[in-house]
N, C-alpha and C. Protein backbone atom coordinates (compact mmCIF):
# COMPACT_ATOMS: atom_id res chain seq x y z
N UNK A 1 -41.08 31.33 47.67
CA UNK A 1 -40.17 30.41 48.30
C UNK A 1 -40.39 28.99 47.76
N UNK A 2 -41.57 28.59 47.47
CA UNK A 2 -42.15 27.43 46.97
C UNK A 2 -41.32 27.20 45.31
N UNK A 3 -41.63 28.16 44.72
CA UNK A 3 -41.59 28.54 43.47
C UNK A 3 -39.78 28.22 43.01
N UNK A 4 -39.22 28.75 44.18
CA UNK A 4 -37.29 28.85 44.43
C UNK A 4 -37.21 27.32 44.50
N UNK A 5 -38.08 26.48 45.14
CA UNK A 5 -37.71 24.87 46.18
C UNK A 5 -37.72 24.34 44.06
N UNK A 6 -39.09 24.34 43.85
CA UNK A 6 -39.17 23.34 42.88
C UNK A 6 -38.44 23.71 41.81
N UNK A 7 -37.62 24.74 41.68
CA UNK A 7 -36.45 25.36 40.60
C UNK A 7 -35.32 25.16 40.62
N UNK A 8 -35.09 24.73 41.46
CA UNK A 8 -33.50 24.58 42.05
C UNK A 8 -33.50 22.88 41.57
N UNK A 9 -34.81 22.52 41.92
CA UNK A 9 -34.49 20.86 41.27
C UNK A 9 -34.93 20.59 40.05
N UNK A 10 -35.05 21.41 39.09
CA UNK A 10 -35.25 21.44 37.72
C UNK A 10 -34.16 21.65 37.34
N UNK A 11 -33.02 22.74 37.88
CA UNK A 11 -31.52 22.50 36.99
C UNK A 11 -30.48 21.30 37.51
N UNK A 12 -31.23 20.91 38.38
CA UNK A 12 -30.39 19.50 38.73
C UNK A 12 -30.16 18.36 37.60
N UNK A 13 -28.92 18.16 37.66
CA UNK A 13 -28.84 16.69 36.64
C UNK A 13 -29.35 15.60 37.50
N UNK A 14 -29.91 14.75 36.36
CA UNK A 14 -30.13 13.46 36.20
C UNK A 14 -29.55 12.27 37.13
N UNK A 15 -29.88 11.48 37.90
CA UNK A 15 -29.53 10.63 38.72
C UNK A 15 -28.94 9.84 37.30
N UNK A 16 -27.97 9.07 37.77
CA UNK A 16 -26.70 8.48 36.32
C UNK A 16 -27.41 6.97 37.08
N UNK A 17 -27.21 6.53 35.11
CA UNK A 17 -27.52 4.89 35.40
C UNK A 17 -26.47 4.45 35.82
N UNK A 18 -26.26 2.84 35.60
CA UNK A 18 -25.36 1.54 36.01
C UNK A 18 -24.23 1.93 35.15
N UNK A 19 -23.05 1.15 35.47
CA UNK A 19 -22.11 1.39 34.58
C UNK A 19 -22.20 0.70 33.00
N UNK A 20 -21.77 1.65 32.20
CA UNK A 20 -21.15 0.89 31.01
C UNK A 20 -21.21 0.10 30.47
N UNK A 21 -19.91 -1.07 31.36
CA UNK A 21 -20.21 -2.17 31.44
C UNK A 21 -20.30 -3.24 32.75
N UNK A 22 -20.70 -4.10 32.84
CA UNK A 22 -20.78 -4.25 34.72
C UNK A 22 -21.79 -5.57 34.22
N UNK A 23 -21.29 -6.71 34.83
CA UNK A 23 -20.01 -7.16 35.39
C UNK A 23 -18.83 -6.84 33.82
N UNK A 24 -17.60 -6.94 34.32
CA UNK A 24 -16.59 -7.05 33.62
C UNK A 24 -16.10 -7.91 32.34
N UNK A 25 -17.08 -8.25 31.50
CA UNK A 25 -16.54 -9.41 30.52
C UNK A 25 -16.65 -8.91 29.44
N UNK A 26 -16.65 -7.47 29.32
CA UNK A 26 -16.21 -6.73 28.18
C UNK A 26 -14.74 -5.56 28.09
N UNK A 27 -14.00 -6.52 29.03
CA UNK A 27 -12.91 -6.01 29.35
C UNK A 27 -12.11 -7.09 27.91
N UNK A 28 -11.56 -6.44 27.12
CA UNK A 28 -10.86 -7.27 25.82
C UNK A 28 -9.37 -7.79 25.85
N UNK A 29 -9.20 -8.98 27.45
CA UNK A 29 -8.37 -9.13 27.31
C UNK A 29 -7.72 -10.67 26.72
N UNK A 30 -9.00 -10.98 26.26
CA UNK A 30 -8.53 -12.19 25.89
C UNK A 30 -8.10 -12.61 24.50
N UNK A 31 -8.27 -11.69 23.51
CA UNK A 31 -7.83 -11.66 22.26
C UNK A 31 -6.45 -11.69 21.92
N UNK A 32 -6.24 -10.46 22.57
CA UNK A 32 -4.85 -9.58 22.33
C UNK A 32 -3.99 -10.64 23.10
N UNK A 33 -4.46 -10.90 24.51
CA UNK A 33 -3.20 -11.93 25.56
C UNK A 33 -2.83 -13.09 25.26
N UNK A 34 -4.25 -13.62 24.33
CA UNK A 34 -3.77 -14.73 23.66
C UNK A 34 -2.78 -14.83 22.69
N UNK A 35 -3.20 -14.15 22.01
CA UNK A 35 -2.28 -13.94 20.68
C UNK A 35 -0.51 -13.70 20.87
N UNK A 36 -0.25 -13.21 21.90
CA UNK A 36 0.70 -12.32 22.31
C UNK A 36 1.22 -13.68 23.52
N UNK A 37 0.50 -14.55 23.94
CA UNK A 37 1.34 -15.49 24.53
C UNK A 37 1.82 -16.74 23.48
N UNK A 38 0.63 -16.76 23.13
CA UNK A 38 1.18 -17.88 21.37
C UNK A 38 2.39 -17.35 21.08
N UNK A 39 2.05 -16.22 20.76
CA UNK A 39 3.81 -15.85 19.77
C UNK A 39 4.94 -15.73 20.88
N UNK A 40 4.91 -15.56 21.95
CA UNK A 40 5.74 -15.55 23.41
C UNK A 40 6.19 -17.02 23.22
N UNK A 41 5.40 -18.37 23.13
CA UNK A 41 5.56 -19.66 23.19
C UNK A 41 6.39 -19.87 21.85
N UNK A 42 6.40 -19.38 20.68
CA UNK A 42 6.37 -19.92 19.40
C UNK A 42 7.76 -19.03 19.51
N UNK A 43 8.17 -18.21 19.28
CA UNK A 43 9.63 -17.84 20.22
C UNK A 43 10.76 -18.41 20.90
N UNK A 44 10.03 -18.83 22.01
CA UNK A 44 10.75 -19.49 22.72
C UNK A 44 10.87 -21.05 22.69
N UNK A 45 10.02 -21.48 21.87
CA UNK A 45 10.39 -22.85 21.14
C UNK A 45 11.10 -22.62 20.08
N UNK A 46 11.51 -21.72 19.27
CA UNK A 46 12.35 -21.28 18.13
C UNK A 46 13.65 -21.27 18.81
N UNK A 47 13.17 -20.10 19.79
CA UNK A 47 14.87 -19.96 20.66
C UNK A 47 15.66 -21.27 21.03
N UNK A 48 14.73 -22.04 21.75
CA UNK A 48 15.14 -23.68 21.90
C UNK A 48 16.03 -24.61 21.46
N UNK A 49 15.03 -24.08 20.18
CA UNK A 49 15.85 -25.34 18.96
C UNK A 49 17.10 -24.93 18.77
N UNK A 50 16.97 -23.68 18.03
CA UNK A 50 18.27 -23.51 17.88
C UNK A 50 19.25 -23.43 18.75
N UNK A 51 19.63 -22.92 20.00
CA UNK A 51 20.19 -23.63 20.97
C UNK A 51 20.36 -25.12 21.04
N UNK A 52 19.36 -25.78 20.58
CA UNK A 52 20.07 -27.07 20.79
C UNK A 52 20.80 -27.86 19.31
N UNK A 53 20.21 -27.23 18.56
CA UNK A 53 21.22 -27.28 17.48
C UNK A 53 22.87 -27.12 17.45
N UNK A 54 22.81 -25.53 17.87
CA UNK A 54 24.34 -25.07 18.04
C UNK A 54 24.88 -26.17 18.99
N UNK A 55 24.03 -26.74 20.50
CA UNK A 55 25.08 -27.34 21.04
C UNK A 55 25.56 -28.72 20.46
N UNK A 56 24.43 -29.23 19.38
CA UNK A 56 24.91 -30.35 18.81
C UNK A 56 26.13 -30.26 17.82
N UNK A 57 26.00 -29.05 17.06
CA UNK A 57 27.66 -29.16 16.47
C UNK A 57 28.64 -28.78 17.30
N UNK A 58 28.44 -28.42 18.47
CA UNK A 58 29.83 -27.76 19.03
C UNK A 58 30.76 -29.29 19.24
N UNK A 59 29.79 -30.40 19.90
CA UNK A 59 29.75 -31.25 20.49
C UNK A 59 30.61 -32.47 19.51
């Protein structure tokens, strides 16, 4: 019976470490969001101009 106790916790897994990563600042969002709001800005200052172009010749 002894022999059954300490066997049963030999095929047991492993108590699991910490996470991964923890705290969170290897979450990669600051590369990509940057990049991707620059060109969002650089866009819509393009879009701008030209809009205000066209309305200057309509004018």
């Amino acid at each position: 019976m002894v022999t059954f106790a300490f066997a049963s916790g030999a095929w047991a897994q492993p108590i699991g470490g910490p996470p991964p990563c923890w705290p969170p600042p290897c979450i990669p969002i600051d590369g990509g969001l940057s990049a991707l709001i620059a060109a969002g800005a650089l866009l819509g200052g393009k879009k701008a101009l030209e809009l205000r172009k066209s309305r200057n010749k309509v004018s």
